[in-house]
C-alpha atoms as a PDB file:
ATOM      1  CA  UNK A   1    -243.749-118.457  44.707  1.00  0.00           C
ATOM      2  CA  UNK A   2    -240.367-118.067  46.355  1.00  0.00           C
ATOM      3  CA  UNK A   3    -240.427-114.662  48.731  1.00  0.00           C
ATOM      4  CA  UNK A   4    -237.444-112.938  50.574  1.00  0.00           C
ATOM      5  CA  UNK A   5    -238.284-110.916  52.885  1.00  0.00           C
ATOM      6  CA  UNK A   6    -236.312-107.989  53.511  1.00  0.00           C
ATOM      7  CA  UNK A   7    -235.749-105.219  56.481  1.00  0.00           C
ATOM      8  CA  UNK A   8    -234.919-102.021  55.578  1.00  0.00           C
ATOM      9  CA  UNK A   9    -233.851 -99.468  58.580  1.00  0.00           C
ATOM     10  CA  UNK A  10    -236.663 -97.245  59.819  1.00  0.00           C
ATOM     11  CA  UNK A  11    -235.508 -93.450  60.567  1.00  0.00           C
ATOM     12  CA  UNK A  12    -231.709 -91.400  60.046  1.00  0.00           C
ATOM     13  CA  UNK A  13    -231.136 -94.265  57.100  1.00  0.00           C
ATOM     14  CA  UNK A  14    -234.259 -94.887  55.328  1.00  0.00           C
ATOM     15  CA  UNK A  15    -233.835 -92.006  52.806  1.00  0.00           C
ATOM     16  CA  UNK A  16    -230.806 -93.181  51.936  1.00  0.00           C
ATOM     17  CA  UNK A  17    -231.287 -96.772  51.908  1.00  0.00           C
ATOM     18  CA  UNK A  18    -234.417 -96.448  49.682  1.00  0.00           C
ATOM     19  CA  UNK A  19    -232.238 -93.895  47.042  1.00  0.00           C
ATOM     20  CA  UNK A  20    -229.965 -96.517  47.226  1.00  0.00           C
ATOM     21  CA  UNK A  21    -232.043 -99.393  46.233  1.00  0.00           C
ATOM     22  CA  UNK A  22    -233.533 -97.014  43.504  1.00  0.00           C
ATOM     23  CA  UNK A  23    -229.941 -96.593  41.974  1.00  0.00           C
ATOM     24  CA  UNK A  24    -229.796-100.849  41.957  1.00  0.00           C
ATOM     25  CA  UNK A  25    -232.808-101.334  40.557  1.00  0.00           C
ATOM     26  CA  UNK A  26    -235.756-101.454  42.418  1.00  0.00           C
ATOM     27  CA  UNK A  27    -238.262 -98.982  43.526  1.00  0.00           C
ATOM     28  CA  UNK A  28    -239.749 -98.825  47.171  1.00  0.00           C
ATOM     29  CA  UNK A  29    -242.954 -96.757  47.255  1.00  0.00           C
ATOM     30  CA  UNK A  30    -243.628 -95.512  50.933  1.00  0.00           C
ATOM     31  CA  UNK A  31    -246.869 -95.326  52.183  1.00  0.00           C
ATOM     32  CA  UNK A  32    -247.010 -93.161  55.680  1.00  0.00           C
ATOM     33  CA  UNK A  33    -250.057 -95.547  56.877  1.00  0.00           C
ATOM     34  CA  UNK A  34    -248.083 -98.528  56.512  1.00  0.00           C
ATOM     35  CA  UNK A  35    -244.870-100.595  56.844  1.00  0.00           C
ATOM     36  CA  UNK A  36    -244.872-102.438  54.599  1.00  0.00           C
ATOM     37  CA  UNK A  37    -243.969-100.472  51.461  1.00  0.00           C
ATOM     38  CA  UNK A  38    -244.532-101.980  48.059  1.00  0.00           C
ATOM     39  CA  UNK A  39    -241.240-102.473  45.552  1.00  0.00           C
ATOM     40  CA  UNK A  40    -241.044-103.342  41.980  1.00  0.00           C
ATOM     41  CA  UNK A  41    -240.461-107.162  42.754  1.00  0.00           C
ATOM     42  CA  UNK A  42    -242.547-109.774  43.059  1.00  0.00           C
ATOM     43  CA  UNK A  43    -240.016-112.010  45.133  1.00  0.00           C
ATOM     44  CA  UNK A  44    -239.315-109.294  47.749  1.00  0.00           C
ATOM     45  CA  UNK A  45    -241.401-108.691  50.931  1.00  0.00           C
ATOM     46  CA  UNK A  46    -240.020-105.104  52.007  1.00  0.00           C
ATOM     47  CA  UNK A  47    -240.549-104.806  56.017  1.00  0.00           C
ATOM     48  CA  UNK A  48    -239.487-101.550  58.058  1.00  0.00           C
ATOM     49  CA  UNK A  49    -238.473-101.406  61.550  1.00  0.00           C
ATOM     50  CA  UNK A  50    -235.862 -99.569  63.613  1.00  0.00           C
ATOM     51  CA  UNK A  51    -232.424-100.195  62.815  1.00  0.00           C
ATOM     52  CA  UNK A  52    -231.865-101.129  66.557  1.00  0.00           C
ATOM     53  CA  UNK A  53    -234.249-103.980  65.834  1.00  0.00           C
ATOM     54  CA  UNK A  54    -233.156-105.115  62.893  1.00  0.00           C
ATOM     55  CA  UNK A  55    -231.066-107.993  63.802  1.00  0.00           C
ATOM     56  CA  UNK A  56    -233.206-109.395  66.353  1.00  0.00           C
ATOM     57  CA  UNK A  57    -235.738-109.788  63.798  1.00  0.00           C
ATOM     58  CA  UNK A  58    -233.701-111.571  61.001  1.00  0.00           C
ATOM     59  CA  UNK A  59    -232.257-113.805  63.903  1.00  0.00           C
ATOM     60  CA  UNK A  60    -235.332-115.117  64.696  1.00  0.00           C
ATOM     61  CA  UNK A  61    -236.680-115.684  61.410  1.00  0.00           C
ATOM     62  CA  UNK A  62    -238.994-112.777  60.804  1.00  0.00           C
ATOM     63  CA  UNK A  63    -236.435-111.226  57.985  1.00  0.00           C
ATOM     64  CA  UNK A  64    -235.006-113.428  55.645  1.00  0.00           C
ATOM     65  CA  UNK A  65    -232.235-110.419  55.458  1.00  0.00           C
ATOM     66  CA  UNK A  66    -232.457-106.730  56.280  1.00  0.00           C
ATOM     67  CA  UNK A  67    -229.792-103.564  56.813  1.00  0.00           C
ATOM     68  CA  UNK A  68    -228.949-102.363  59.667  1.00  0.00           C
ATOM     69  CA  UNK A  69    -225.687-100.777  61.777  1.00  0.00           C
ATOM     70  CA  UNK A  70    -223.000-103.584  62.596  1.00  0.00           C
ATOM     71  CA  UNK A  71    -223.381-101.586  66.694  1.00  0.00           C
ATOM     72  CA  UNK A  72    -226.935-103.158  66.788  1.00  0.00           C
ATOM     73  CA  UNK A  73    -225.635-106.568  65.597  1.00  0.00           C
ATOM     74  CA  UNK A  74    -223.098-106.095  68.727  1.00  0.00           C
ATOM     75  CA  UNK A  75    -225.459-104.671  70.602  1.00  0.00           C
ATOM     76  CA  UNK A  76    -228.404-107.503  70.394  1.00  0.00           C
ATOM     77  CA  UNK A  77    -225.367-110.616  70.431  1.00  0.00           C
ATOM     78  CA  UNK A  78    -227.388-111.384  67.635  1.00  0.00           C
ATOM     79  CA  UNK A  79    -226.236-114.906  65.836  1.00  0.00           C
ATOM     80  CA  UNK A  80    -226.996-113.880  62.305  1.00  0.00           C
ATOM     81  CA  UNK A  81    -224.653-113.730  59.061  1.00  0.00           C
ATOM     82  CA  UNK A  82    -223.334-110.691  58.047  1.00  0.00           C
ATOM     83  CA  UNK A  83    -223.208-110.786  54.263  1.00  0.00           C
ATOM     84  CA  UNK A  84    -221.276-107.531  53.795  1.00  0.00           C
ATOM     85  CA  UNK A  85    -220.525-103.826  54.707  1.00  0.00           C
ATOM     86  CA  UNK A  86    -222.673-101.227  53.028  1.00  0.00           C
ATOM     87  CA  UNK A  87    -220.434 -97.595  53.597  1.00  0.00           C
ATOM     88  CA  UNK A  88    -223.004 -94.817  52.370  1.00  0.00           C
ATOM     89  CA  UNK A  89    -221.099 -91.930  51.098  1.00  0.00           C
ATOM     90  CA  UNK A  90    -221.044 -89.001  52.609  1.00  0.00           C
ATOM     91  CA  UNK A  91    -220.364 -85.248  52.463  1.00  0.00           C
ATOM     92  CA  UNK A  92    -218.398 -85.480  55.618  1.00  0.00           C
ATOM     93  CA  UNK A  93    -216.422 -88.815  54.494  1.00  0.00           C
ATOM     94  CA  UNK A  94    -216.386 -89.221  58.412  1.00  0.00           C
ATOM     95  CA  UNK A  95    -216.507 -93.183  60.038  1.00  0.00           C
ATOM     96  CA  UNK A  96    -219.177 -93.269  62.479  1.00  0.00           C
ATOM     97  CA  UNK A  97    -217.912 -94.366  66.178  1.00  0.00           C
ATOM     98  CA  UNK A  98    -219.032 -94.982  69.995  1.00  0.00           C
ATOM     99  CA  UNK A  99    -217.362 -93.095  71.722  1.00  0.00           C
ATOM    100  CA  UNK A 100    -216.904 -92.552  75.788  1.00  0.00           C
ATOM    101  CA  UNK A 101    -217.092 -88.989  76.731  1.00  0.00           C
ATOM    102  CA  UNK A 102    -217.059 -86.935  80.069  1.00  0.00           C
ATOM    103  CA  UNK A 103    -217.576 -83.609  81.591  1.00  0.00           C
ATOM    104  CA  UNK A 104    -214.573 -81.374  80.305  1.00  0.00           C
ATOM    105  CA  UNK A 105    -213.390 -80.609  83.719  1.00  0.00           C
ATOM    106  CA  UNK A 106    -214.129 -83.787  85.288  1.00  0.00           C
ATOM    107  CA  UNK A 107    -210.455 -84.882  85.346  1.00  0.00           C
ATOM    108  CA  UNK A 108    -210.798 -88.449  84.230  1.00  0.00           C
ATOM    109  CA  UNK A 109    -208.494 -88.730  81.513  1.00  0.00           C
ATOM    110  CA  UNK A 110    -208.510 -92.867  80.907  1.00  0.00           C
ATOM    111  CA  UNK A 111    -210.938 -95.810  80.980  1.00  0.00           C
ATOM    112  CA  UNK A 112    -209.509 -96.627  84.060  1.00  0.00           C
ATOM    113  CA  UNK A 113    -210.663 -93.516  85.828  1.00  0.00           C
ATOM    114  CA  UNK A 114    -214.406 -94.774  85.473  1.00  0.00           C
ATOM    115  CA  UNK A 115    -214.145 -97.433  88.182  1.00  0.00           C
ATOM    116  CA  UNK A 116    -217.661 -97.219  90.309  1.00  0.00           C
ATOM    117  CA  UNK A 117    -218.675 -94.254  87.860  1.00  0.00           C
ATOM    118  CA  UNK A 118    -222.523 -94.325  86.268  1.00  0.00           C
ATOM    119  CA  UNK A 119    -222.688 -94.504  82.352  1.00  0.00           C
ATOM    120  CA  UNK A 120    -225.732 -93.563  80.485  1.00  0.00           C
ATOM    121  CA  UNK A 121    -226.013 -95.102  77.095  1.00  0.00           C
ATOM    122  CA  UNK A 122    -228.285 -96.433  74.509  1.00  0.00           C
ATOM    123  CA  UNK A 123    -225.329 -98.727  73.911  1.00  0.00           C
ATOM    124  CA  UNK A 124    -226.244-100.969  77.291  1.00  0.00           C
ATOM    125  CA  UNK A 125    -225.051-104.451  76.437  1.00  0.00           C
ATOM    126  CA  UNK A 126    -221.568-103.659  74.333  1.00  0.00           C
ATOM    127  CA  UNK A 127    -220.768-100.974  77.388  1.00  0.00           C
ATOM    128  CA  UNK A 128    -221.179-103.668  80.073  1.00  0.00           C
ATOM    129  CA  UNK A 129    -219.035-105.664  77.931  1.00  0.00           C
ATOM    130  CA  UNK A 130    -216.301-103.662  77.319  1.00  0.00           C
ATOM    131  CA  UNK A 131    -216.209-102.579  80.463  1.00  0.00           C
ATOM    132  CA  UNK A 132    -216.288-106.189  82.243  1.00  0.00           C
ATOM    133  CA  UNK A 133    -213.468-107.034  79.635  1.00  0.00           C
ATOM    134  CA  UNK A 134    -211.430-104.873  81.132  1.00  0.00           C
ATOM    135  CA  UNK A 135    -212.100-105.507  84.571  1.00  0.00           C
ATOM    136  CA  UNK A 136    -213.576-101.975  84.877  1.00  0.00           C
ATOM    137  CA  UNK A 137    -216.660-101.728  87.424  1.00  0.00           C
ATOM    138  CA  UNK A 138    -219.764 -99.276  86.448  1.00  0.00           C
ATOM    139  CA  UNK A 139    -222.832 -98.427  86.215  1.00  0.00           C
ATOM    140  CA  UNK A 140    -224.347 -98.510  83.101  1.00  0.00           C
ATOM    141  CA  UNK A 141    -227.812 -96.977  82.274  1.00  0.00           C
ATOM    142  CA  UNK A 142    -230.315 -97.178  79.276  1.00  0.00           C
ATOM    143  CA  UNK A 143    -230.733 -93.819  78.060  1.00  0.00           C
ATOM    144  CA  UNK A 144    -233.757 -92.862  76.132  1.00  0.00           C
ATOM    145  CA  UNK A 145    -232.663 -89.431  74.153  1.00  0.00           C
ATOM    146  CA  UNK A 146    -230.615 -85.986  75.122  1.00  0.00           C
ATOM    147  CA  UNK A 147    -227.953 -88.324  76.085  1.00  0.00           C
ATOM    148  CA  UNK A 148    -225.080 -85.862  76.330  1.00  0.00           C
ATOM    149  CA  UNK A 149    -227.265 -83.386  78.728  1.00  0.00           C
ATOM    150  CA  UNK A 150    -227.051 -86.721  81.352  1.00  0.00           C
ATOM    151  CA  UNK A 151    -223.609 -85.621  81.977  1.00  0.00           C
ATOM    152  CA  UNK A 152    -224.366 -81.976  82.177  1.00  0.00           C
ATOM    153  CA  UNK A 153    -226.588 -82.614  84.494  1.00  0.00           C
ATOM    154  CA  UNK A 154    -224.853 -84.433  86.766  1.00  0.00           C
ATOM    155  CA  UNK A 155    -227.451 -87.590  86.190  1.00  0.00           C
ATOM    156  CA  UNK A 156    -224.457 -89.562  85.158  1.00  0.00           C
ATOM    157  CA  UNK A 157    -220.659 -89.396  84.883  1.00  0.00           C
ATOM    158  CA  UNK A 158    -220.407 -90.689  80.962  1.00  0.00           C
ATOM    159  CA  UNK A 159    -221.998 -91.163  78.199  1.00  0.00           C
ATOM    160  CA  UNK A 160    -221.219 -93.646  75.503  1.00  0.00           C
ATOM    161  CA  UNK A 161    -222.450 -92.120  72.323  1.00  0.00           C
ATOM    162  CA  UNK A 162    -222.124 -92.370  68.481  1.00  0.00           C
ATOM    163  CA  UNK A 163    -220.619 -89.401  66.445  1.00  0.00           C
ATOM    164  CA  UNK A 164    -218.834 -88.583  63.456  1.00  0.00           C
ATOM    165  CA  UNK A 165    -216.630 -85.589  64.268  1.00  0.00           C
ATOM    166  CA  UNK A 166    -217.593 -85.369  68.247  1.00  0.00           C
ATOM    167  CA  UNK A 167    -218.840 -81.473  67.234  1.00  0.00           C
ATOM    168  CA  UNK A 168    -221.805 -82.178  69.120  1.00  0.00           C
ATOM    169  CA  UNK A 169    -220.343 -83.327  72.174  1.00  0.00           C
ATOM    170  CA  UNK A 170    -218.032 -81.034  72.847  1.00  0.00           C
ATOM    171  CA  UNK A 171    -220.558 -78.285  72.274  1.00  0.00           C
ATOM    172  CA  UNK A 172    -222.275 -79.586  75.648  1.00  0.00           C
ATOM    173  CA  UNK A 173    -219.106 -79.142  77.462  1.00  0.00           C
ATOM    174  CA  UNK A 174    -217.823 -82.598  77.524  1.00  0.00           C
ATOM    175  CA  UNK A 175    -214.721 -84.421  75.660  1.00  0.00           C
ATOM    176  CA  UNK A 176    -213.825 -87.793  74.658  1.00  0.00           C
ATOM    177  CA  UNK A 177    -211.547 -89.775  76.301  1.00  0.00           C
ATOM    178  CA  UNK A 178    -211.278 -93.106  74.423  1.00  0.00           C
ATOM    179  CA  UNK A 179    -213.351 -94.852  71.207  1.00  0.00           C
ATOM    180  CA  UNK A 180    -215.010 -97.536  71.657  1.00  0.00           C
ATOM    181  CA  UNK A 181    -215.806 -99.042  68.314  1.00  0.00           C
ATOM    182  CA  UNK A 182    -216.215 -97.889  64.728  1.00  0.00           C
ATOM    183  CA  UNK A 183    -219.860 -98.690  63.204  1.00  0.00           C
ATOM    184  CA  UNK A 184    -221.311 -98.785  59.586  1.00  0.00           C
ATOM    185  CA  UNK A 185    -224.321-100.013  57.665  1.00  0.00           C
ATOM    186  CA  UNK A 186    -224.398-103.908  57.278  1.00  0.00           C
ATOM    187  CA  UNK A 187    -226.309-106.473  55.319  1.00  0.00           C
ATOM    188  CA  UNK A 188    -227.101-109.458  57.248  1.00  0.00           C
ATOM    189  CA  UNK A 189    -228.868-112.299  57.095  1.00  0.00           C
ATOM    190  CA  UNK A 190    -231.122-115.270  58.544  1.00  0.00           C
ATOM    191  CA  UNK A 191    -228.477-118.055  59.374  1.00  0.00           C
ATOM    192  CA  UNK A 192    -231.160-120.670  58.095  1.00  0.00           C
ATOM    193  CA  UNK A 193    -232.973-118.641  55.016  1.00  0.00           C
ATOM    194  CA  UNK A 194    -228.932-118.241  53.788  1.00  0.00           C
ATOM    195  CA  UNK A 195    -228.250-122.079  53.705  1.00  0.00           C
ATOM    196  CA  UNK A 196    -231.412-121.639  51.175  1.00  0.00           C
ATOM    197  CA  UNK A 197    -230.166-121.848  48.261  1.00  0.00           C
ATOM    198  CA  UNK A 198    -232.751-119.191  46.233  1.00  0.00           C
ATOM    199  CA  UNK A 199    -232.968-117.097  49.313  1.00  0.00           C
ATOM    200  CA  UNK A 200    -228.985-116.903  49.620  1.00  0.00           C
ATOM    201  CA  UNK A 201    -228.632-116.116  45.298  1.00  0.00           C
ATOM    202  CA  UNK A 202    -230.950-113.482  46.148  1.00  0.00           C
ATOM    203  CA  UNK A 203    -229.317-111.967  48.885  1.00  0.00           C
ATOM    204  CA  UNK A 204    -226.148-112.050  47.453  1.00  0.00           C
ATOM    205  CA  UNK A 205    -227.720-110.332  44.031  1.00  0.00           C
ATOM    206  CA  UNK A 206    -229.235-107.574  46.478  1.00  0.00           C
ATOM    207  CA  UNK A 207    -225.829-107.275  47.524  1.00  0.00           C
ATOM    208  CA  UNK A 208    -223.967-106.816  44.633  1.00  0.00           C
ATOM    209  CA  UNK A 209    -225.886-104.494  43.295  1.00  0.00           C
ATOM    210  CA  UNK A 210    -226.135-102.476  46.484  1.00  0.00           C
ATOM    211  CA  UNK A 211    -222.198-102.289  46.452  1.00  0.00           C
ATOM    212  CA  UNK A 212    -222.095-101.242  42.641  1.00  0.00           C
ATOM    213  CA  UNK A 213    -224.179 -98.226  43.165  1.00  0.00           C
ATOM    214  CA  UNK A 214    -222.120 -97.212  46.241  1.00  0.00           C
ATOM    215  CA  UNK A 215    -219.379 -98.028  44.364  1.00  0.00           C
ATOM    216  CA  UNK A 216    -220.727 -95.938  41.509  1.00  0.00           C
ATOM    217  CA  UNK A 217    -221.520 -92.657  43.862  1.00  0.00           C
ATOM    218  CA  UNK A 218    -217.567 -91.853  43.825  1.00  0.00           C
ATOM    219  CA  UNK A 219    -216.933 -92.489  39.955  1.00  0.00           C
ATOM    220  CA  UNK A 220    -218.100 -91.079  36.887  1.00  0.00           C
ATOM    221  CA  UNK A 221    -217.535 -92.102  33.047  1.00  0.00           C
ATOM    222  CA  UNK A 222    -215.344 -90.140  30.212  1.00  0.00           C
ATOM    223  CA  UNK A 223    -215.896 -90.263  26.792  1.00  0.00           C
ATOM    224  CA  UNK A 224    -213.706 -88.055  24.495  1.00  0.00           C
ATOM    225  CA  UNK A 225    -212.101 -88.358  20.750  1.00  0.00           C
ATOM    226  CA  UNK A 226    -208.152 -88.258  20.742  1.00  0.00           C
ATOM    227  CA  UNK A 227    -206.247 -88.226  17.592  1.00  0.00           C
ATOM    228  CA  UNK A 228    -204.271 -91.052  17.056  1.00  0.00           C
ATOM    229  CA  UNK A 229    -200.834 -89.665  17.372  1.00  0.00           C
ATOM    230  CA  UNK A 230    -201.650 -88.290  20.792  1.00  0.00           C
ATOM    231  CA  UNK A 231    -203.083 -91.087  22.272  1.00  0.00           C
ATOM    232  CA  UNK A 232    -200.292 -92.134  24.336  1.00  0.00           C
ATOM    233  CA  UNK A 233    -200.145 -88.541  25.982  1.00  0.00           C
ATOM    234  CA  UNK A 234    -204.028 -88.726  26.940  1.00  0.00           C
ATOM    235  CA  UNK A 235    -204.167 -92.307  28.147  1.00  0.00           C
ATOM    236  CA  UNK A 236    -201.109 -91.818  30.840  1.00  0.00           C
ATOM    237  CA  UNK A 237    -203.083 -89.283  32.279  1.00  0.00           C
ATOM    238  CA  UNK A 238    -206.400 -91.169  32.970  1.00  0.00           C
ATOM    239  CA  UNK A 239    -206.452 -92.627  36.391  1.00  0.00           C
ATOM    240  CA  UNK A 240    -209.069 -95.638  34.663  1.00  0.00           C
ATOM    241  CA  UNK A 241    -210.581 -98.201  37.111  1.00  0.00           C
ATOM    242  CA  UNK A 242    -209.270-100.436  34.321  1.00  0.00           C
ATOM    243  CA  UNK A 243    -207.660-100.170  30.922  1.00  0.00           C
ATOM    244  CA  UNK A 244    -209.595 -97.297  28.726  1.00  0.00           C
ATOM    245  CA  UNK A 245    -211.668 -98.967  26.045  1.00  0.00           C
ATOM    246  CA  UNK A 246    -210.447 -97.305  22.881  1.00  0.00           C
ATOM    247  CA  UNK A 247    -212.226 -97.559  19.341  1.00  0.00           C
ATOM    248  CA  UNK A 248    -211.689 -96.671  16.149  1.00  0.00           C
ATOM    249  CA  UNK A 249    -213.948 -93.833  14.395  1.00  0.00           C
ATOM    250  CA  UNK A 250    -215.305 -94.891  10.820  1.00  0.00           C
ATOM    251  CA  UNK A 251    -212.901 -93.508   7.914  1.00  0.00           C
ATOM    252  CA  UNK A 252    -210.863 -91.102  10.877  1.00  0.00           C
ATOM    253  CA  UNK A 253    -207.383 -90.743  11.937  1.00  0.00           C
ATOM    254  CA  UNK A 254    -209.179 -89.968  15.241  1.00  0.00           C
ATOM    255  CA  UNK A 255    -210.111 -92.387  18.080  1.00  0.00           C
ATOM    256  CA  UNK A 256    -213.348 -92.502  20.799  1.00  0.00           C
ATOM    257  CA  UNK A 257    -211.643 -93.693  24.332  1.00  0.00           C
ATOM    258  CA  UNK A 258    -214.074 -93.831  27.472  1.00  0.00           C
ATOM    259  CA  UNK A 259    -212.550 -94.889  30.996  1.00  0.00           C
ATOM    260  CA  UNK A 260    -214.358 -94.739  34.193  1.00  0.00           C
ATOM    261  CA  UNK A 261    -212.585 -92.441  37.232  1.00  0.00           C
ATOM    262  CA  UNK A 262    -213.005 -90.903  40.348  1.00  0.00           C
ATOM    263  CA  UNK A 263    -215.103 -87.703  40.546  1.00  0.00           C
ATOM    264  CA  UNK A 264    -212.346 -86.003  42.991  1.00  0.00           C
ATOM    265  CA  UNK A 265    -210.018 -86.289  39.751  1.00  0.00           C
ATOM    266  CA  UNK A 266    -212.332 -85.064  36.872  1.00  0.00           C
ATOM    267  CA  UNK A 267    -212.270 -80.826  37.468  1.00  0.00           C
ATOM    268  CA  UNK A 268    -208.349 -81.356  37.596  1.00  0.00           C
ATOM    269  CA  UNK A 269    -208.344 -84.155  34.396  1.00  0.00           C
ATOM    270  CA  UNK A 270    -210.413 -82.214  31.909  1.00  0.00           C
ATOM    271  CA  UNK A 271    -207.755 -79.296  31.219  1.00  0.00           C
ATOM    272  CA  UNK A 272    -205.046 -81.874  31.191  1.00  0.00           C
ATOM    273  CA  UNK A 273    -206.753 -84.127  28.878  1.00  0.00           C
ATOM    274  CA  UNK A 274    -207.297 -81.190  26.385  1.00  0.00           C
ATOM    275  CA  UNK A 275    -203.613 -80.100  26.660  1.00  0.00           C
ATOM    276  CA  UNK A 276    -202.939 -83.550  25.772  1.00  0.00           C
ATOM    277  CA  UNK A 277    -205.316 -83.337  22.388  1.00  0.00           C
ATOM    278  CA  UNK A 278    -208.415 -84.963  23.430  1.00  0.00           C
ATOM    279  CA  UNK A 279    -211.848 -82.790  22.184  1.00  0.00           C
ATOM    280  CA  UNK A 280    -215.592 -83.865  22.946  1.00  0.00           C
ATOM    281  CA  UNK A 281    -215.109 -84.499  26.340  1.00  0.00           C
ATOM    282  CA  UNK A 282    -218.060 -85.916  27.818  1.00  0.00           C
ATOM    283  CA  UNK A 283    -218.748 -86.535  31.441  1.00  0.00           C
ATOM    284  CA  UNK A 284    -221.634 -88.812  32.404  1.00  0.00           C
ATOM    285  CA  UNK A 285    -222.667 -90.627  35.951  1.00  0.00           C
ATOM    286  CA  UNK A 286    -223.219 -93.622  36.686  1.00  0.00           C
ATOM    287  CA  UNK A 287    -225.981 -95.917  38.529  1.00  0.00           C
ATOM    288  CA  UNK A 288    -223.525 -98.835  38.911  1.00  0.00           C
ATOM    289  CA  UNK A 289    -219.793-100.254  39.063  1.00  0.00           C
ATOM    290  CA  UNK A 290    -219.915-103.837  39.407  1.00  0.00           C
END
């Protein structure tokens, strides 16, 4: 029997990544004594590991495919393919990012003012690169945890560290002084298992699916009745992700219309719509948009 096996990120994204999967279709039942947690699919093989070494594991043939942050592909110069970006929603809406930060009062205002400095990272190989790319000499250290209190405490100069807002940092006295690179979930996959031919239709079928339920976190569906002579009014308001589907009601003047929008719109597109003559509005979520 064919078998993909499949990564999915241990720690900060499992939660997510295994709500996601549930909204696409398959179930992955954890069990705290093991790592290998069992899904509702025969042809999957679910593996987890840390997201830092996910793509040295699907590079070498371990994972068929597996999700992890495109800063650990980067980071591990790992030669795999990267089958798509995976952008879990958020509260915050903010884009993850490396960032280089230093003491507040340090003076060093540019990249160029780190020249013989010490940076303490977990980011090793991308700093060294970036800095070597720019002809920049340093110091850069792995750093296991309680990165930004390096800095504070004088065991380094920098620290090159991921944040969303950079709330954290500057609440241990530092700032930021340039970004280094934007980061977000990726699927990626075994260079060899996605010449397979079943192995890559699978992948790409994880994919999709992924995609149409991330897709589907921002939207919701409408269903309402309009009469007929006010249809015009209620369709130019409805922001659809394509043309409304619109149906006739058995022996009525009145017509059903459903469209799927964005959930930022609805609270302000109900009242309008019922200015405009539509009744029975119905909102409803949705799993996927594909």
């Amino acid at each position: 029997m064919n078998q993909l096996r499949l990564g999915i990120p241990k720690g900060s994204l499992q939660n997510a990544t295994i709500s996601l999967f549930e909204k696409s279709g398959w179930k992955i039942s954890l069990n705290s004594r093991s790592y290998f947690p069992d899904i509702n699919d025969g042809n999957i093989k679910v593996h987890i590991c840390r997201a830092q070494e996910m793509s040295r594991y699907v590079e070498n043939g371990m994972l068929d495919a597996g999700l992890t942050g495109r800063d650990w592909v980067e980071e591990n110069e790992s030669q795999v393919t990267v089958v798509g970006d995976l952008i879990y929603s958020k509260a915050s809406q903010n884009v993850a990012k490396w960032v280089l930060a230093v003491r507040s009062d340090s003076g060093i205002e540019r990249i160029e003012d780190m020249k013989g400095m010490k940076i303490s990272t977990e980011l090793v190989n991308f700093t060294k690169r970036y800095f070597a790319e720019r002809n920049i000499d340093v110091e850069v250290e792995f750093s296991w945890g309680a990165t930004e209190a390096k800095v504070v405490s004088g065991l380094a100069d920098a620290i090159v560290e991921v944040t969303e807002t950079g709330s954290t940092i500057r609440a241990h006295g530092l700032k930021i002084i340039k970004e280094l690179m934007e980061t977000n979930t990726q699927m990626i996959a075994n260079r060899d298992a996605y010449r397979d031919p079943w192995k890559r239709a699978r992948i790409d079928h994880i994919f999709l699916l992924l995609k149409g339920a991330l897709r589907a976190e921002k939207m919701v569906g409408l269903k309402m009745n309009v009469p007929k002579d006010k249809i015009e009014n209620v369709i130019s308001l409805l922001p659809s992700l394509n043309s409304p589907t619109i149906a006739n009601l058995y022996n009525s003047p009145w017509l059903s219309v459903e469209a799927v929008v964005k959930s930022t719109v609805v609270r302000d597109l109900i009242p309008l719509l019922l200015e405009a003559g539509a009744e029975g509005i119905v909102e409803y979520p949705l799993n996927k948009v594909v």
